[in-house]
C-alpha atoms as a PDB file:
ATOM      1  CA  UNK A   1     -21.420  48.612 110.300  1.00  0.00           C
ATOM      2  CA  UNK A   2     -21.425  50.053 106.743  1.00  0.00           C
ATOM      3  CA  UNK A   3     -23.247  53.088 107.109  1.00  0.00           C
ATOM      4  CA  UNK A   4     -21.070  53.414 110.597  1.00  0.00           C
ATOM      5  CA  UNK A   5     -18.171  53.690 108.070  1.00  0.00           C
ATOM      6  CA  UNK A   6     -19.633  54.911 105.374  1.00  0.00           C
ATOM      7  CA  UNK A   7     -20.373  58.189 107.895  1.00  0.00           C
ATOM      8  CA  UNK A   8     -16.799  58.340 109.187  1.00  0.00           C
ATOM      9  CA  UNK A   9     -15.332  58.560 105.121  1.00  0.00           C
ATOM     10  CA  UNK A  10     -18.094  61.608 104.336  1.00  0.00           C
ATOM     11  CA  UNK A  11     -17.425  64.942 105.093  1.00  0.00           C
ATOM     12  CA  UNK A  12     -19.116  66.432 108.232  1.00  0.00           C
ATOM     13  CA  UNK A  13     -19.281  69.930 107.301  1.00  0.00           C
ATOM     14  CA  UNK A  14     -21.749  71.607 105.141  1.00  0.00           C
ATOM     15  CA  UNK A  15     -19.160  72.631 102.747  1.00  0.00           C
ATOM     16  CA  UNK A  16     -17.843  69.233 102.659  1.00  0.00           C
ATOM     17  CA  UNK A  17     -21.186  68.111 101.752  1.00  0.00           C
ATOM     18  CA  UNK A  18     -22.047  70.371  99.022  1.00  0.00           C
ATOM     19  CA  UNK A  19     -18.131  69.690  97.431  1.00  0.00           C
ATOM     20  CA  UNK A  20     -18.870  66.150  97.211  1.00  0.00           C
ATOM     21  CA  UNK A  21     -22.929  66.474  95.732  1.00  0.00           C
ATOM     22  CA  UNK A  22     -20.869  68.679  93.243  1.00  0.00           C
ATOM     23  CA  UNK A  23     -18.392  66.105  92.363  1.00  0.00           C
ATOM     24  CA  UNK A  24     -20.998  63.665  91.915  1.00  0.00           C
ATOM     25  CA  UNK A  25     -23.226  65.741  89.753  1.00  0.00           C
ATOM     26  CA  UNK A  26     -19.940  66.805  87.344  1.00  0.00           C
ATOM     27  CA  UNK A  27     -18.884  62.794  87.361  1.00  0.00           C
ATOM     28  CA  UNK A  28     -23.271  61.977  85.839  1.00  0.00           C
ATOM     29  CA  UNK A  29     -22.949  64.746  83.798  1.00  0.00           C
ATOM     30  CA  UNK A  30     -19.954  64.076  82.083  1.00  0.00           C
ATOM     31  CA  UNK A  31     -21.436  59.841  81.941  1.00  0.00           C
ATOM     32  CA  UNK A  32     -24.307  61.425  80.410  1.00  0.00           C
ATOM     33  CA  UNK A  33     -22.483  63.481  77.535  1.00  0.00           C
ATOM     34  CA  UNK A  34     -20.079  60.700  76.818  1.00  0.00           C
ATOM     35  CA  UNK A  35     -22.903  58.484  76.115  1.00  0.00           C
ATOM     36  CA  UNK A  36     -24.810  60.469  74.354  1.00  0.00           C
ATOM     37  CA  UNK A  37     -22.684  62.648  72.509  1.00  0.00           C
ATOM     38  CA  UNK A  38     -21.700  62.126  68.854  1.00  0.00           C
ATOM     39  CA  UNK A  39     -17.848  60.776  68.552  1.00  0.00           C
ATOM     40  CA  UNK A  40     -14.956  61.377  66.500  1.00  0.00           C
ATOM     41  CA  UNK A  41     -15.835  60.963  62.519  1.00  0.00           C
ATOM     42  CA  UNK A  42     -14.256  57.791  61.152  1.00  0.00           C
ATOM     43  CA  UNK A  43     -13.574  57.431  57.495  1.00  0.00           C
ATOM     44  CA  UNK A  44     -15.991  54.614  56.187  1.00  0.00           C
ATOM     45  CA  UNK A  45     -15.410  52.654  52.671  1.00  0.00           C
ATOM     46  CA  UNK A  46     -18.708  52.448  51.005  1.00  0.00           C
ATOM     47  CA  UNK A  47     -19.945  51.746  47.273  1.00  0.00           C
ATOM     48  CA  UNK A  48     -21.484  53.912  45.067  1.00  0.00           C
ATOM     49  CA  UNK A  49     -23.018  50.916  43.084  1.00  0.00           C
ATOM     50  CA  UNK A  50     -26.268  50.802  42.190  1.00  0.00           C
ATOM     51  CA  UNK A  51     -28.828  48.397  44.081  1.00  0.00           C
ATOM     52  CA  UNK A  52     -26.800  48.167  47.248  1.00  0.00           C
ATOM     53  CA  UNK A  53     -29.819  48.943  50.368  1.00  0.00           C
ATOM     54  CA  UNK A  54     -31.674  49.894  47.641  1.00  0.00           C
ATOM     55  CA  UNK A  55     -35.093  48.895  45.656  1.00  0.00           C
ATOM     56  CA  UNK A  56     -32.261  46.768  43.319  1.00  0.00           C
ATOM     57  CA  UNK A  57     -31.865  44.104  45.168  1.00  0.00           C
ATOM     58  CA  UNK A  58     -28.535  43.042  46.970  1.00  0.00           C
ATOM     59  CA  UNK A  59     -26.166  39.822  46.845  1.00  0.00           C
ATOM     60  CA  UNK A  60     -28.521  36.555  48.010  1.00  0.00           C
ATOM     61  CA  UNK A  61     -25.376  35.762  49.884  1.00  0.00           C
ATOM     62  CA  UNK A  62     -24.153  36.771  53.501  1.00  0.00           C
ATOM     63  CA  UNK A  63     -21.145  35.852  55.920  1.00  0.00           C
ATOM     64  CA  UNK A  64     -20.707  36.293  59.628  1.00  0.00           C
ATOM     65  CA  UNK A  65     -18.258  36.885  62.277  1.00  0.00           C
ATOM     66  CA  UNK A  66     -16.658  39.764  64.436  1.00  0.00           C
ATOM     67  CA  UNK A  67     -16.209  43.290  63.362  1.00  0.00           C
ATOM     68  CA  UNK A  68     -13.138  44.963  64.339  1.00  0.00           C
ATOM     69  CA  UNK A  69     -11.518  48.472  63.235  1.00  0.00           C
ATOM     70  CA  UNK A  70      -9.540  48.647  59.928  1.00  0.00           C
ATOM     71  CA  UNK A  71      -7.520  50.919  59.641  1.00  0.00           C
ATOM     72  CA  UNK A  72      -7.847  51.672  56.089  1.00  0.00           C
ATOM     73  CA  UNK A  73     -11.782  50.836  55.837  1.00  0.00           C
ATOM     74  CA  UNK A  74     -12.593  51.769  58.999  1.00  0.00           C
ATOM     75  CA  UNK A  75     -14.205  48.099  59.481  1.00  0.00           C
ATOM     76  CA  UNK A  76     -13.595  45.122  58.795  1.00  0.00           C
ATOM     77  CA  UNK A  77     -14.669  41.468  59.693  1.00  0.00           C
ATOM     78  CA  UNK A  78     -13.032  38.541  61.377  1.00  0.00           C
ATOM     79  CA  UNK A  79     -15.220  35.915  59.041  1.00  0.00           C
ATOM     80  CA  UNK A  80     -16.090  32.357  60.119  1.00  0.00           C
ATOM     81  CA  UNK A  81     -18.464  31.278  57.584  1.00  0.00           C
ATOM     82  CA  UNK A  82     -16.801  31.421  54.021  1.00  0.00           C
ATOM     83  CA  UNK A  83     -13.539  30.808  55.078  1.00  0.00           C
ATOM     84  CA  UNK A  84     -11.736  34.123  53.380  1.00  0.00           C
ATOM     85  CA  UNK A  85     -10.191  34.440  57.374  1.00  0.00           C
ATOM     86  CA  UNK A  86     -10.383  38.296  57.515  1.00  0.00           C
ATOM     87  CA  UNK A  87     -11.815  40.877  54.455  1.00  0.00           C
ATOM     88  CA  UNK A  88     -12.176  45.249  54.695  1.00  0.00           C
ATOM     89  CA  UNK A  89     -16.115  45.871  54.827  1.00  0.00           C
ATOM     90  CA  UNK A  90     -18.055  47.948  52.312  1.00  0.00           C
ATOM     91  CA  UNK A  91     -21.178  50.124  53.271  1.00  0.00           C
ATOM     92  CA  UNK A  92     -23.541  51.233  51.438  1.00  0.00           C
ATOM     93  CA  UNK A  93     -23.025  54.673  49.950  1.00  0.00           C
ATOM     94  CA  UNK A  94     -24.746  57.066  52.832  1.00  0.00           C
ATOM     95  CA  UNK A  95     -23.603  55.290  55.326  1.00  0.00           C
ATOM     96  CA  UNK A  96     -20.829  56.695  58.316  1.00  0.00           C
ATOM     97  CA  UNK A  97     -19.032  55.853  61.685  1.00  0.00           C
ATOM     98  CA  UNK A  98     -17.810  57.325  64.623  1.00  0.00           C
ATOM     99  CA  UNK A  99     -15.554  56.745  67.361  1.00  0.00           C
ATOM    100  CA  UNK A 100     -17.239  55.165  70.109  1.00  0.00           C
ATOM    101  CA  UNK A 101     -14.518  54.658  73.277  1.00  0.00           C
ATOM    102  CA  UNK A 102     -12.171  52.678  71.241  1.00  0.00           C
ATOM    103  CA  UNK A 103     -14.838  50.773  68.808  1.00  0.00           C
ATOM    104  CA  UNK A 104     -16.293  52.165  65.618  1.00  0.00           C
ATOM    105  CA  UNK A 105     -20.277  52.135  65.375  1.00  0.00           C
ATOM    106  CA  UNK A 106     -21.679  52.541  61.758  1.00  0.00           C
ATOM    107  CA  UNK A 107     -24.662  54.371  61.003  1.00  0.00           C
ATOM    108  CA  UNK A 108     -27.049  54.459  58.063  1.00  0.00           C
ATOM    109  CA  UNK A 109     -28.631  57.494  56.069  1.00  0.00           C
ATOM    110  CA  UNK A 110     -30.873  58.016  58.864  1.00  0.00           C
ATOM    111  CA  UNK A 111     -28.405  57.945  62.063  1.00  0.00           C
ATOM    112  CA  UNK A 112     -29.486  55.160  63.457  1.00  0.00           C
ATOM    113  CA  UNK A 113     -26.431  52.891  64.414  1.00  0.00           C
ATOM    114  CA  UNK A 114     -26.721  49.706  62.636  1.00  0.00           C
ATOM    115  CA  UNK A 115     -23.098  48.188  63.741  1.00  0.00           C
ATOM    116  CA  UNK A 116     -20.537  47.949  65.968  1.00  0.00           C
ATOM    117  CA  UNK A 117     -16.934  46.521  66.151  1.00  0.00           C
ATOM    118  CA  UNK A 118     -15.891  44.514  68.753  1.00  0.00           C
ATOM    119  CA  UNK A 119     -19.438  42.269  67.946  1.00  0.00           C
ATOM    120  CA  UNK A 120     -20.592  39.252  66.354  1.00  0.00           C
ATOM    121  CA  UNK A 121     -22.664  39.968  63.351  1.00  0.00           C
ATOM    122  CA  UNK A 122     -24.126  38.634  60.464  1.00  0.00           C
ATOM    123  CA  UNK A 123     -24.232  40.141  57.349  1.00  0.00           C
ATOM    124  CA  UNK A 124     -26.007  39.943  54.049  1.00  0.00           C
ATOM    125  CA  UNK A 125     -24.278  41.247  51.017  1.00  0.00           C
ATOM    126  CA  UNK A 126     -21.659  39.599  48.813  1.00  0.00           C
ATOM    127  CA  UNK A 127     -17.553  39.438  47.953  1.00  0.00           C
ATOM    128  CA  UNK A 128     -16.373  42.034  45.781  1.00  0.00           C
ATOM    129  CA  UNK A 129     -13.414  44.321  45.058  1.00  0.00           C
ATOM    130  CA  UNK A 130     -11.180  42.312  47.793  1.00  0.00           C
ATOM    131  CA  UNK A 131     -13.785  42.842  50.652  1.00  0.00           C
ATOM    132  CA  UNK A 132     -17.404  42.053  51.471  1.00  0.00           C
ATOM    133  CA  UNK A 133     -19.983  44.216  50.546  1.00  0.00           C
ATOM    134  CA  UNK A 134     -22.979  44.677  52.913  1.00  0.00           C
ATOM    135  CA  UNK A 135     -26.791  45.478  52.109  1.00  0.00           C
ATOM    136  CA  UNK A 136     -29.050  47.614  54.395  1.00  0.00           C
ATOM    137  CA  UNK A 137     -29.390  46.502  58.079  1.00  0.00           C
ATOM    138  CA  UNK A 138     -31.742  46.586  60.610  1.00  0.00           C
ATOM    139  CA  UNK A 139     -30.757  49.249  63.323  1.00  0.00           C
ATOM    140  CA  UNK A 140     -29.293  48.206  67.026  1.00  0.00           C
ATOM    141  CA  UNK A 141     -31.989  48.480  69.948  1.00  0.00           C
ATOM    142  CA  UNK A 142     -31.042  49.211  73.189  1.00  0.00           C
END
């Protein structure tokens, strides 16, 4: 009964065929490059202190919760460990975002995207300057 249907809603004709395979292969391709295309630069806050994701050492501390867009940071975190309710985060010098559909992923000095707003993570780093300061990550796997 649903391919009955199905047959009645497609076109018949040959052009009618070949205008729909063409709307379908415009609708992947533009899935594909929105996936896989870089997004809009976002302006990070980052440190240019020494031993942050470095051979220095970082804090022996760490906090956890969800990552949202700041405004003025470009992220912050929603805490639920230390009780500080909501902080701007601080990168590691090297590090950027971009837009991804309305989140913000972060990347490190390599590209690879290490966070993302709009997730639960877990950081460790330390409080300082008014906001929490994070040490290297391990990049996001698909």
């Amino acid at each position: 009964m649903v391919l009955a249907m199905s047959r009645k809603l497609l076109p018949t004709s040959s052009q009618g065929r070949l205008a729909v395979l063409a709307g379908m292969v415009v609708l992947f391709v533009a899935g594909f490059l929105a996936l896989h295309l870089p997004g809009e630069p976002v302006e990070l806050r980052t440190t240019l202190t020494p031993g942050f994701d470095s051979q220095y050492g970082c804090y022996a501390a760490g906090d956890g919760g969800r990552l949202v867009v700041d405004p003025v940071s470009g992220t912050g975190l929603i805490e639920n460990q230390m009780g500080h309710g909501y902080v701007q985060v601080t990168w590691p010098g090297g590090y950027t975002a971009r837009r991804s559909g309305g989140e913000v992923e972060v990347l490190n000095r390599y590209g690879e995207v290490i966070a993302r707003t709009g997730t639960d993570v877990y950081f460790s780093g330390g409080y300082e300057d008014g906001g929490f300061q994070v040490c290297g990550l391990v990049p996001i796997r698909p």
